[in-house]
C-alpha atoms as a PDB file:
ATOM      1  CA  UNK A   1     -31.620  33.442-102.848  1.00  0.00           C
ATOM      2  CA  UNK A   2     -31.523  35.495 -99.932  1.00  0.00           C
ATOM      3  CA  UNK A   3     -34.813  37.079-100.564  1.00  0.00           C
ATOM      4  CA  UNK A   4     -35.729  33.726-100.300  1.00  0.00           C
ATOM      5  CA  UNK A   5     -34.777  32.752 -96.941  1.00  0.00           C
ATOM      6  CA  UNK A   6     -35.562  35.971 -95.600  1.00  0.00           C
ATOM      7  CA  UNK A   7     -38.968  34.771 -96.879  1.00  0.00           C
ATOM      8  CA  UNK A   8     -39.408  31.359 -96.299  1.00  0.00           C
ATOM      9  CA  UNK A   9     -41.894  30.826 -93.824  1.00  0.00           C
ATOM     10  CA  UNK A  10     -43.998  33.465 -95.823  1.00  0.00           C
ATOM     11  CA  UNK A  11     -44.204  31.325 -98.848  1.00  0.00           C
ATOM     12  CA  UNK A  12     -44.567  28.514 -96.734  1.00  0.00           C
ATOM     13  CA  UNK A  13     -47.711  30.230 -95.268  1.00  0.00           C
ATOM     14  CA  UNK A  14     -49.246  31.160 -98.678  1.00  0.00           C
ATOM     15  CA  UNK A  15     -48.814  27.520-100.091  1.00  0.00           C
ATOM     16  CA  UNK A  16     -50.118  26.061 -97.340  1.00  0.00           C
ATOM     17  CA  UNK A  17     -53.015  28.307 -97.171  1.00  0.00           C
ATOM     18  CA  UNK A  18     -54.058  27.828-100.781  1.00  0.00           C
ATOM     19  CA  UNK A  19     -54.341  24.518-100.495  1.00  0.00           C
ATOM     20  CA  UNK A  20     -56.498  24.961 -97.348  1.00  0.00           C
ATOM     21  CA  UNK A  21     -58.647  26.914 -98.898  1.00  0.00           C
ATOM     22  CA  UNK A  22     -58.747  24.571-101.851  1.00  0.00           C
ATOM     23  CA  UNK A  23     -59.909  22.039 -99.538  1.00  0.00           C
ATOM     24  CA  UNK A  24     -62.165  23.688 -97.539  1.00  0.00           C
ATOM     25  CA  UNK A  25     -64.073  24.731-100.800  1.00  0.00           C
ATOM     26  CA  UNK A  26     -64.118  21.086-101.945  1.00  0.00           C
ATOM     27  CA  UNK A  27     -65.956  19.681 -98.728  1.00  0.00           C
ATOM     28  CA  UNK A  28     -68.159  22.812 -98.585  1.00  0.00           C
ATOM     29  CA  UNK A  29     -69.039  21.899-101.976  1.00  0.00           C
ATOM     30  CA  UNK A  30     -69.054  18.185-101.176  1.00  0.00           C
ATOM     31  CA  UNK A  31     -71.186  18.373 -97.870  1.00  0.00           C
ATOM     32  CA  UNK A  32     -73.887  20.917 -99.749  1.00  0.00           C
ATOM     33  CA  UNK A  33     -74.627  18.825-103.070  1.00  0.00           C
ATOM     34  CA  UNK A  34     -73.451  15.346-102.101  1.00  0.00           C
ATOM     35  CA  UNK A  35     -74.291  15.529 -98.310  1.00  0.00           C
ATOM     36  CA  UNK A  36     -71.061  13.721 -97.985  1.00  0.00           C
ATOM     37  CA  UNK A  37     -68.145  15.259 -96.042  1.00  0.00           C
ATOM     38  CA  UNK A  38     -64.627  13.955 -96.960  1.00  0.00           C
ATOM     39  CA  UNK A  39     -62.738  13.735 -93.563  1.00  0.00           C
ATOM     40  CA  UNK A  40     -59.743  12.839 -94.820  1.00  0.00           C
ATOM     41  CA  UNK A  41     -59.477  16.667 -95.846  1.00  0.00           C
ATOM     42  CA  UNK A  42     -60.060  17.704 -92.902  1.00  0.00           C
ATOM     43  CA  UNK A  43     -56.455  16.272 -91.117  1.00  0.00           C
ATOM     44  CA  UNK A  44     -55.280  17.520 -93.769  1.00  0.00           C
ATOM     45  CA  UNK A  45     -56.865  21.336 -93.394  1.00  0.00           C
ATOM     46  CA  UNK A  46     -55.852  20.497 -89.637  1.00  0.00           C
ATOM     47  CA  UNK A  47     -52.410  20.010 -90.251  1.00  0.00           C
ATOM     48  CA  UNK A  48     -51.741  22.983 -92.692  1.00  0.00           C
ATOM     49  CA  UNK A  49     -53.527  25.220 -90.001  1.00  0.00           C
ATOM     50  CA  UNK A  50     -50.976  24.181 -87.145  1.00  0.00           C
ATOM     51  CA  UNK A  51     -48.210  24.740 -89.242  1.00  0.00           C
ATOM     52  CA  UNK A  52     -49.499  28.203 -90.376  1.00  0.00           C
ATOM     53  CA  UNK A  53     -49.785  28.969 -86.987  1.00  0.00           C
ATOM     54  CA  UNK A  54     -46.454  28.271 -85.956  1.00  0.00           C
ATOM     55  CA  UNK A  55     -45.130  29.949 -89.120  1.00  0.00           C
ATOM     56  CA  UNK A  56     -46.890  33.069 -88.485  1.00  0.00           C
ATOM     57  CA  UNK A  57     -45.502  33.509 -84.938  1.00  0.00           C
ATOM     58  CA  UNK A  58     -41.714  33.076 -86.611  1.00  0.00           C
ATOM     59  CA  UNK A  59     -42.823  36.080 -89.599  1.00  0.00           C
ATOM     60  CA  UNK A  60     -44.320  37.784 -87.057  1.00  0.00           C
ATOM     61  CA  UNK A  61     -40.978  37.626 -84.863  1.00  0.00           C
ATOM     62  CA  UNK A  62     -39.004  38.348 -87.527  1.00  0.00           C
ATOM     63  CA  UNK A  63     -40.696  42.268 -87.579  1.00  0.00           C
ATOM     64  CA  UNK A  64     -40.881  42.500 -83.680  1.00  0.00           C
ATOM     65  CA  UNK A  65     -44.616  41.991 -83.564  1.00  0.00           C
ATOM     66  CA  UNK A  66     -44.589  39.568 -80.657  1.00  0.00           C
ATOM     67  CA  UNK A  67     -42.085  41.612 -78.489  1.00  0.00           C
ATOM     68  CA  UNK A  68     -44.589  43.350 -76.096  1.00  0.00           C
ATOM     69  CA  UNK A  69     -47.360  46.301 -76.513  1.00  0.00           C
ATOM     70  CA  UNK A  70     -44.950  49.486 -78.231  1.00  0.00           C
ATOM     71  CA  UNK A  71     -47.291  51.349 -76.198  1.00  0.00           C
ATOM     72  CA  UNK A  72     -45.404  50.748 -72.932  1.00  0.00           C
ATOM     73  CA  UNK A  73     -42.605  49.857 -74.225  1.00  0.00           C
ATOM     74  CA  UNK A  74     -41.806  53.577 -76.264  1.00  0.00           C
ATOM     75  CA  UNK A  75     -42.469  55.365 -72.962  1.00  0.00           C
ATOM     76  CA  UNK A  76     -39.389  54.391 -71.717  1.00  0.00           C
ATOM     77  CA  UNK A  77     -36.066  55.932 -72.074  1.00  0.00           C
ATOM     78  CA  UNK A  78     -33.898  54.550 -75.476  1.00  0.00           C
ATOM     79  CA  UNK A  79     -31.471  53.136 -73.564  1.00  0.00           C
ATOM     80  CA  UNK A  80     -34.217  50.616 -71.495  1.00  0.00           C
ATOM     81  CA  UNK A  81     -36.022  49.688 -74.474  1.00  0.00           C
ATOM     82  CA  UNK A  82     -32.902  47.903 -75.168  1.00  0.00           C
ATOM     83  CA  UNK A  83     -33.589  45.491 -72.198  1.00  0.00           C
ATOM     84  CA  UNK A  84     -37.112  44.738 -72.907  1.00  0.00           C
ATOM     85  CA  UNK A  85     -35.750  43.413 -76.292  1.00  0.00           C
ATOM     86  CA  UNK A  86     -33.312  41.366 -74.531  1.00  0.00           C
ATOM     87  CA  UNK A  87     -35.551  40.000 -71.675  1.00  0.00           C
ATOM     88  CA  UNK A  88     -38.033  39.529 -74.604  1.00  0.00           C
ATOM     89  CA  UNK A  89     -36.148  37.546 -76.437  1.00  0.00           C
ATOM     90  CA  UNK A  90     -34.920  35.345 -74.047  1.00  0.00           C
ATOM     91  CA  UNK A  91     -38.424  34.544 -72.782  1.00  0.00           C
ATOM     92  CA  UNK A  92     -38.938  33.642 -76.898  1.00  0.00           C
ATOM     93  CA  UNK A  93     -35.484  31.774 -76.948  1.00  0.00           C
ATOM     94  CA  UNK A  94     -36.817  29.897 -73.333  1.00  0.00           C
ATOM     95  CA  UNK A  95     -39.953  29.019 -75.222  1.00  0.00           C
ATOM     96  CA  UNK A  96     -38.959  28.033 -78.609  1.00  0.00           C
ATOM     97  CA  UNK A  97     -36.278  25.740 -77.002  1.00  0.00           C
ATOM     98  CA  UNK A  98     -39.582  23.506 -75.096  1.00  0.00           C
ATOM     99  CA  UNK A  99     -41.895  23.858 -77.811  1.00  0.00           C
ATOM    100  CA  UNK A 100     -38.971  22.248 -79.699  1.00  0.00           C
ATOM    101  CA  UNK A 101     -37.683  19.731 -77.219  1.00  0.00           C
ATOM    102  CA  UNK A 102     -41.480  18.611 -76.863  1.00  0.00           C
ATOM    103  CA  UNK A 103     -41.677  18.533 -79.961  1.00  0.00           C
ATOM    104  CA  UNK A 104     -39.235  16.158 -81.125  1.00  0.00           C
ATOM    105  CA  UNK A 105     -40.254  13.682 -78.490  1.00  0.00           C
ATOM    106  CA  UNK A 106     -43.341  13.691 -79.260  1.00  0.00           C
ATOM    107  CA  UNK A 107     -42.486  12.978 -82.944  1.00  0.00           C
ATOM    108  CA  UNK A 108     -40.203  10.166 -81.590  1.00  0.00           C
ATOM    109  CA  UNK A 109     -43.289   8.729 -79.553  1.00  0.00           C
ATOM    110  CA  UNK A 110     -45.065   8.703 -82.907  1.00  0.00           C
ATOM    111  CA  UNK A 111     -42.600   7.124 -84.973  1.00  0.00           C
ATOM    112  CA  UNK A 112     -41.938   4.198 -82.271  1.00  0.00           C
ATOM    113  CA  UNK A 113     -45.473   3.863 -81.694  1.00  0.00           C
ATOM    114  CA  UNK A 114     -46.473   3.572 -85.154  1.00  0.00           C
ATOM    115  CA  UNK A 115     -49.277   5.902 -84.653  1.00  0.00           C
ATOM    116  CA  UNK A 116     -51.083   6.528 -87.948  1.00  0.00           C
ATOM    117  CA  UNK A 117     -53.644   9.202 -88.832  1.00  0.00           C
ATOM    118  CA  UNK A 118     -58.091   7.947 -88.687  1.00  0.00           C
ATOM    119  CA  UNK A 119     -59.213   8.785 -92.016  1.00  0.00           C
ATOM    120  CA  UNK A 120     -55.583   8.766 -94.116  1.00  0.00           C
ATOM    121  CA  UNK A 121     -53.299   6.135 -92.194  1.00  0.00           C
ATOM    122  CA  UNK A 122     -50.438   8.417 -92.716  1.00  0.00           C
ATOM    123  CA  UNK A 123     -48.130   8.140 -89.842  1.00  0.00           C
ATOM    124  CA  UNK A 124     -48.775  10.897 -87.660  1.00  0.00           C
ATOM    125  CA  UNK A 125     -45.550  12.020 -86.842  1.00  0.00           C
ATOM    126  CA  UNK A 126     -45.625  13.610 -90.654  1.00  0.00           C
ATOM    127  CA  UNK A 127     -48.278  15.823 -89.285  1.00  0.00           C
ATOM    128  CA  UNK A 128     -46.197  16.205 -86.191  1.00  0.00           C
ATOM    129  CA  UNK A 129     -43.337  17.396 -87.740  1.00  0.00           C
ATOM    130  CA  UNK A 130     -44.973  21.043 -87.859  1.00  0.00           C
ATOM    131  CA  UNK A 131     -44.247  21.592 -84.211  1.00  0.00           C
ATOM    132  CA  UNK A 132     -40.252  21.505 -83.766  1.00  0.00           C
ATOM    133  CA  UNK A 133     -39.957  22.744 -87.501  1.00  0.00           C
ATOM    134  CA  UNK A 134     -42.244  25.771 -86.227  1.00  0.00           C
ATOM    135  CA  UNK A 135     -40.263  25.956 -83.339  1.00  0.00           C
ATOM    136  CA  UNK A 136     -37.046  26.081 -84.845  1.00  0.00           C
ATOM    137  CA  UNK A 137     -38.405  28.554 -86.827  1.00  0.00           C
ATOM    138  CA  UNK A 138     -39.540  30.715 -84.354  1.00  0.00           C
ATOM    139  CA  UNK A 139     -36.426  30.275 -82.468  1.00  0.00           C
ATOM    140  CA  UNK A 140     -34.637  31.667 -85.457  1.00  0.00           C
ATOM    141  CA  UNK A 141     -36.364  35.070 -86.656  1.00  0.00           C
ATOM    142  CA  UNK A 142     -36.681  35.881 -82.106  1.00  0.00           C
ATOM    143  CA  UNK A 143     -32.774  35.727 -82.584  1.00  0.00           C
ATOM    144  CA  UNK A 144     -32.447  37.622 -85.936  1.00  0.00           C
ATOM    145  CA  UNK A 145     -35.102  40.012 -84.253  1.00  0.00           C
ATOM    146  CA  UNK A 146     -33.441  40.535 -81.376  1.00  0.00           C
ATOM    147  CA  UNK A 147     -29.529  40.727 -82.317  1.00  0.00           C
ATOM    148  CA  UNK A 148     -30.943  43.103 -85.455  1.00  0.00           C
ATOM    149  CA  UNK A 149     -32.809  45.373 -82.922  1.00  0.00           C
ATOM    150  CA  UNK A 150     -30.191  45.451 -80.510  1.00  0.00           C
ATOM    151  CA  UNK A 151     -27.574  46.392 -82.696  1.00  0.00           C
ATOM    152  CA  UNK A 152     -30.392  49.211 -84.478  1.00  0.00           C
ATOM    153  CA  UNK A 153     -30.381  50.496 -80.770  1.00  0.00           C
ATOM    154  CA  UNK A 154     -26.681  50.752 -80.181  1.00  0.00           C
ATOM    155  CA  UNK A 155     -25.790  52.559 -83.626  1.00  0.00           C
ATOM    156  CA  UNK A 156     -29.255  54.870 -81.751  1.00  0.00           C
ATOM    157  CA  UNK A 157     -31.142  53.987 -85.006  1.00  0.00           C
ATOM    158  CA  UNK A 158     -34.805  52.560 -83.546  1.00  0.00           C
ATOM    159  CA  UNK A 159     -36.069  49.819 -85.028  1.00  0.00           C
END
C-alpha cells in the first residue's frame, strides 16, 4: 500500500495517458477514413492533458526536479544548499496554496453557474477538478521533498 501512495500520481499519469492516446488514435483514424472528427474526444484528450500536467509537476517534486538548476545550486557550500531547498520550497508551498485557492473557486463558479462542457454537456467543474487536486498534489510531494532533503542534509547525507 505504501508503494502505492508513494506512486499515485504516477499511475494516475499512465492511465490517463493511455486513454489519451487511445483517443487520439481513434479521431486520427476517424478524421483520415471518415473525414469526420469526434470533438467530444477532444475535451476529453484536453482534460486528461491538464491533469497530466499538474501530476507531473507533483512526481517531478517529489525527486527535486523542480527545485532550481543543480548546476548553481552544487557550487555552493553544503551547508547553503540547505537554504535554497527551503526558500525553494516555500516559493512551491506559496504557489501550490493559489493554484489551489483559485482553483476551488473556480470549481465553485462552475458548479453555481451550471456551466456544462460544448460537445459532452458534462458539467465543467468535473473537468475543473484537475486544478486544486493537482495542486494539492503538488503541494504535497514540495513538502515531502523538502522536509526529506532537509533532513538528508542535516544527517550530511546529500540528496
Amino acid at each position: 500500500m505504501r508503494k502505492f501512495i508513494s506512486n499515485f500520481e504516477n499511475y494516475i499519469m499512465a492511465v490517463a495517458l493511455f486513454i489519451m492516446t487511445f483517443i487520439t488514435v481513434i479521431n486520427v483514424i476517424s478524421r483520415k477514413f471518415l473525414h469526420l472528427s469526434i470533438s467530444f474526444l477532444e475535451e476529453i484528450t484536453t482534460a486528461m492533458f491538464i491533469l497530466i500536467s499538474l501530476l507531473g509537476t507533483a512526481a517531478a517534486a517529489k525527486k527535486g526536479a523542480h527545485l532550481g538548476l543543480s548546476i548553481f545550486t552544487d557550487l555552493l557550500p553544503k551547508k547553503y544548499q540547505k537554504y535554497v531547498v527551503a526558500f525553494s520550497t516555500l516559493c512551491a508551498i506559496f504557489f501550490s496554496y493559489f493554484l489551489i485557492r483559485y482553483g476551488i473557486d473556480m470549481v465553485i463558479s462552475e458548479v453555481k453557474s451550471g456551466q456544462t462542457t460544448p460537445s459532452l454537456g458534462w458539467p465543467e467543474w468535473i473537468f475543473g477538478l484537475a486544478l486544486p487536486v493537482g495542486g494539492v498534489m503538488i503541494l504535497i510531494r514540495f513538502i515531502e521533498y523538502g522536509i526529506n532533503s532537509f533532513k538528508a542534509k542535516e544527517d550530511g547525507k546529500c540528496q
